[in-house]
N, C-alpha and C. Protein backbone atom coordinates (compact mmCIF):
# COMPACT_ATOMS: atom_id res chain seq x y z
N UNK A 1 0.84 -1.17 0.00
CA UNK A 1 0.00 0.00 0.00
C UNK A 1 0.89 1.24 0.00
N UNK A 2 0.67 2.03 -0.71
CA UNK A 2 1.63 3.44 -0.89
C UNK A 2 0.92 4.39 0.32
N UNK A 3 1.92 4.79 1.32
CA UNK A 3 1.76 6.23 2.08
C UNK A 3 1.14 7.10 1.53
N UNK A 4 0.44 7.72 2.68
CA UNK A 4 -0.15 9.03 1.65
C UNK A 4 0.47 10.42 2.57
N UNK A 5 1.12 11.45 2.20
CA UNK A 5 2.04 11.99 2.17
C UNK A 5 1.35 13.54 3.31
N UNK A 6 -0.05 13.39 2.98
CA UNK A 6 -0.96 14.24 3.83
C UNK A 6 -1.47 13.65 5.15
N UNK A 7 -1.38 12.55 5.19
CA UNK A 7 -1.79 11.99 6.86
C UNK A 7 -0.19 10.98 7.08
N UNK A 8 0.61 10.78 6.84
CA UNK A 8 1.66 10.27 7.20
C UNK A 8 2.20 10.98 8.26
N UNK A 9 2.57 10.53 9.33
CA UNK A 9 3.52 11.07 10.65
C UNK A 9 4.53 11.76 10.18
N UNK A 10 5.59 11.44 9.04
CA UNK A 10 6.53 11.53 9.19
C UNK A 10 6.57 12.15 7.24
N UNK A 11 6.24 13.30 7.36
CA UNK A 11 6.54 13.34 5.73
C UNK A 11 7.93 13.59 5.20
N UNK A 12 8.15 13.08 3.93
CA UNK A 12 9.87 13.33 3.68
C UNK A 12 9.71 14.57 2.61
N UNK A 13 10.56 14.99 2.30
CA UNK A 13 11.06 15.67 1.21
C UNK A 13 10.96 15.16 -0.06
N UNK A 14 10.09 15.95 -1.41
CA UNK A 14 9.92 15.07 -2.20
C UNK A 14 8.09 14.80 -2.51
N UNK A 15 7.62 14.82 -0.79
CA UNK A 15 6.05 14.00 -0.61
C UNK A 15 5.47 14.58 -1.51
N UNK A 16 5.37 15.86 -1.46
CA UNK A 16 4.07 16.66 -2.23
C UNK A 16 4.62 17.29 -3.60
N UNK A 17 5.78 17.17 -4.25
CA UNK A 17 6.18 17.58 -5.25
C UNK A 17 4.87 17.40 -6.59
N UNK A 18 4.51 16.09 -6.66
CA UNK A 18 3.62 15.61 -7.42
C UNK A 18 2.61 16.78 -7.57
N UNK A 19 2.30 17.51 -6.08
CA UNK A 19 0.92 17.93 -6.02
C UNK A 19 1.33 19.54 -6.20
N UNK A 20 2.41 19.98 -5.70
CA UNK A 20 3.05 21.02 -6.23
C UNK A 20 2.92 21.16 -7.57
N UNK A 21 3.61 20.71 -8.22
CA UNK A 21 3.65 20.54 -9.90
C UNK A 21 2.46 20.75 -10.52
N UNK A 22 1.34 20.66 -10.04
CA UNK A 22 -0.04 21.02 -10.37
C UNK A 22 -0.86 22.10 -10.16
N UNK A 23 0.05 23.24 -9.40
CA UNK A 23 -0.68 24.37 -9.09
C UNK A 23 -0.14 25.67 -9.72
N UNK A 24 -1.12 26.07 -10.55
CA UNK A 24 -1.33 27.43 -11.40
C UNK A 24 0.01 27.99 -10.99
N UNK A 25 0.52 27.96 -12.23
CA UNK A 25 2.04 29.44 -11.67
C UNK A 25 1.35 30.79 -11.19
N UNK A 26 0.24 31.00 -11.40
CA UNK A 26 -0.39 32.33 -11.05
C UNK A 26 -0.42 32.26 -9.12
N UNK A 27 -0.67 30.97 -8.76
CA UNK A 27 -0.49 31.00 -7.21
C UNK A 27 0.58 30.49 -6.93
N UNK A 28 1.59 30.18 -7.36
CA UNK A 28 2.98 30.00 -7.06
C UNK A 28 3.26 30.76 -5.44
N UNK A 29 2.84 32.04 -6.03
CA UNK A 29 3.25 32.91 -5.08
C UNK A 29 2.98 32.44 -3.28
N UNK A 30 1.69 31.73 -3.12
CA UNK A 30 1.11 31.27 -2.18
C UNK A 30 1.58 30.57 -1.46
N UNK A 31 2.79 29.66 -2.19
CA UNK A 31 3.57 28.47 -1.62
C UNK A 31 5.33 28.60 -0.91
N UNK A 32 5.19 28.07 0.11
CA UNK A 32 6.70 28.55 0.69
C UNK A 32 7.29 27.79 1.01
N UNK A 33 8.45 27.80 0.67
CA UNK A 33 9.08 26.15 0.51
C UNK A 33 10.30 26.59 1.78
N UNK A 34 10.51 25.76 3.27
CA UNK A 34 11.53 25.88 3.86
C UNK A 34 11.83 24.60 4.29
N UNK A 35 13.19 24.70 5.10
CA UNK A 35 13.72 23.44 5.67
C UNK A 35 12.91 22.63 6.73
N UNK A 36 12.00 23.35 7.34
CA UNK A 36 11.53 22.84 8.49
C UNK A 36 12.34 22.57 9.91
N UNK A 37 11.73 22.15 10.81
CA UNK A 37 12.19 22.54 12.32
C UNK A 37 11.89 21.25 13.04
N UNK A 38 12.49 20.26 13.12
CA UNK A 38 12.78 19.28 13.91
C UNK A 38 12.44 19.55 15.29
N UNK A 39 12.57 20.51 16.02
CA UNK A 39 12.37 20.75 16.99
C UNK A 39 10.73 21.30 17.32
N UNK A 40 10.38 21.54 16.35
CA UNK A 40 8.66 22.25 16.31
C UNK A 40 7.87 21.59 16.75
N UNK A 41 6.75 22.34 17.84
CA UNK A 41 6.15 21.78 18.67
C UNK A 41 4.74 21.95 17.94
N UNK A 42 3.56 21.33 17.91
CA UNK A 42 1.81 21.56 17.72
C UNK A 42 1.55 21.31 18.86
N UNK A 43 0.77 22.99 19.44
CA UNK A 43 -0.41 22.76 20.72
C UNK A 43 -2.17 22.68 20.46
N UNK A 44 -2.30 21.80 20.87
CA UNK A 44 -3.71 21.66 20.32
C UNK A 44 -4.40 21.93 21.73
N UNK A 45 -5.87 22.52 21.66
CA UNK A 45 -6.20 22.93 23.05
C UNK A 45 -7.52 21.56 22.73
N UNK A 46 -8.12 21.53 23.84
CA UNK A 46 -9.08 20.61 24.06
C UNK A 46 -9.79 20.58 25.35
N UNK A 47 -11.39 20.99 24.37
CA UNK A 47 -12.15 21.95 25.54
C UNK A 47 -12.74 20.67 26.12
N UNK A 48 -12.78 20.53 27.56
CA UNK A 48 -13.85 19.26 28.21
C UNK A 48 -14.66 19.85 29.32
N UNK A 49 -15.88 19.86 29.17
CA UNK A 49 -16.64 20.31 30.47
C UNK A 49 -17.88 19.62 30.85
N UNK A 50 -18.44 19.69 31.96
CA UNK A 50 -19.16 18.98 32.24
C UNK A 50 -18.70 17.71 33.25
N UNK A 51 -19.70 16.82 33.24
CA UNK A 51 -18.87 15.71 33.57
C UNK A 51 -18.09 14.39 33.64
N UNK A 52 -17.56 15.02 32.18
CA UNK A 52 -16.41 14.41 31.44
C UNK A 52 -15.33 15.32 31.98
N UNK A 53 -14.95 16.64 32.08
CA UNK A 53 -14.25 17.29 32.94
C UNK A 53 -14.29 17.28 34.37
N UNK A 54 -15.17 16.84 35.06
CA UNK A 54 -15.13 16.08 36.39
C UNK A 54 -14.56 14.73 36.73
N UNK A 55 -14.63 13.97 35.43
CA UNK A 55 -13.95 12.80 35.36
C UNK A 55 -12.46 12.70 35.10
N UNK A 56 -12.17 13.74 34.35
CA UNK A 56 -10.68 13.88 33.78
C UNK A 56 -10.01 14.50 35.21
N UNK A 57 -10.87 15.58 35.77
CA UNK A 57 -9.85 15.73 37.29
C UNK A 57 -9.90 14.55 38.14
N UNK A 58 -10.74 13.64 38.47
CA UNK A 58 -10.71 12.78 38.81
C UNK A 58 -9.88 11.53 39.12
N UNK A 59 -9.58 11.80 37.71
CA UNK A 59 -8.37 10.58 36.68
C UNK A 59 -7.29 10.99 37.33
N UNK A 60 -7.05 12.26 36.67
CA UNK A 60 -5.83 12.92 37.37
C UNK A 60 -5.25 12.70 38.44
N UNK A 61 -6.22 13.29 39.50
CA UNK A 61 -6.12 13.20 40.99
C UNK A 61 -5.18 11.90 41.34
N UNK A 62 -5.91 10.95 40.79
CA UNK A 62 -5.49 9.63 41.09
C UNK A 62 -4.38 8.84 40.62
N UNK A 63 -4.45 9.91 39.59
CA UNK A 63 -2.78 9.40 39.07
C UNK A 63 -1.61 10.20 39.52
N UNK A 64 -2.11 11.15 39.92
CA UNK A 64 -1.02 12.45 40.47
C UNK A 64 -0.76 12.74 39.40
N UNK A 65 -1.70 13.29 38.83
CA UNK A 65 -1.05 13.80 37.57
C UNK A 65 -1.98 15.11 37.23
N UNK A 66 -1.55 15.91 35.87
CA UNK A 66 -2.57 16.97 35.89
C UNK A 66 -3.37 16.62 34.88
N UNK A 67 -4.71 17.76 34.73
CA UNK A 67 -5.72 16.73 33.43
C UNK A 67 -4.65 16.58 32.00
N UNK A 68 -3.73 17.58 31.45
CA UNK A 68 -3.47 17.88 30.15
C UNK A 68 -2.65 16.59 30.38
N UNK A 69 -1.68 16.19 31.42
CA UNK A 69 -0.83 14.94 31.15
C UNK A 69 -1.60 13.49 30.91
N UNK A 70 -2.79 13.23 31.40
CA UNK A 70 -4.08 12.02 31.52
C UNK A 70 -4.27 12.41 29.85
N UNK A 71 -4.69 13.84 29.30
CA UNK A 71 -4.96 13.15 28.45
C UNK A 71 -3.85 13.55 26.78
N UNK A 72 -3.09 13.83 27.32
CA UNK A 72 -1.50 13.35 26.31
C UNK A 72 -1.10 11.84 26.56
N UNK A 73 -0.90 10.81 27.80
CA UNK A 73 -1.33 9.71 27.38
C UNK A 73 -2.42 9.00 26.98
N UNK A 74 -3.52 9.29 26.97
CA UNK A 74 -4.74 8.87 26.89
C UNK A 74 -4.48 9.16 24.96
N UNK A 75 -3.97 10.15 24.42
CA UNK A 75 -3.81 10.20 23.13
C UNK A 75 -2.64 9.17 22.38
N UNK A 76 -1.57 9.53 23.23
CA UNK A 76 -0.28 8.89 23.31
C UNK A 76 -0.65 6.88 22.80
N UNK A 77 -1.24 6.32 23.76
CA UNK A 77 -1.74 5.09 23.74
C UNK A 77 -2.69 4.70 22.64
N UNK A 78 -3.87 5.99 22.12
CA UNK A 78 -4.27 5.31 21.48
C UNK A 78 -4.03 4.49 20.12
């Protein structure tokens, strides 16, 4: 089965050339091509309330842990 280059973890150099190659020289301009950052972090926020957020402090509590770490493994695992 061939990777697909838009949901792959790990894209290489190269991935999207194909799809590059297909866009209007008129939007050229739109596209920015850099080395990228190995070190670059994504924060994603994630709203829980109610009592599913009563449950997640809960969790926590019991793990000694705080809610955002319960559920970075809770993502982590799945």
């Amino acid at each position: 089965m061939d990777k697909d280059p838009w949901t792959d973890s790990d894209p290489q150099p190269g991935d999207f050339d194909e799809f590059l190659a297909t866009i209007d020289r008129r939007d050229r301009r739109l596209v920015e091509e850099n080395e990228g950052n190995a070190q670059a972090k994504l924060t994603r926020v994630v709203r829980v309330s109610g009592e599913d957020a009563a449950r997640l402090d809960e969790l926590a509590a019991k793990r000694g842990q705080e809610p955002g770490e319960v559920v970075g493994e809770l993502v982590r695992e799945a």
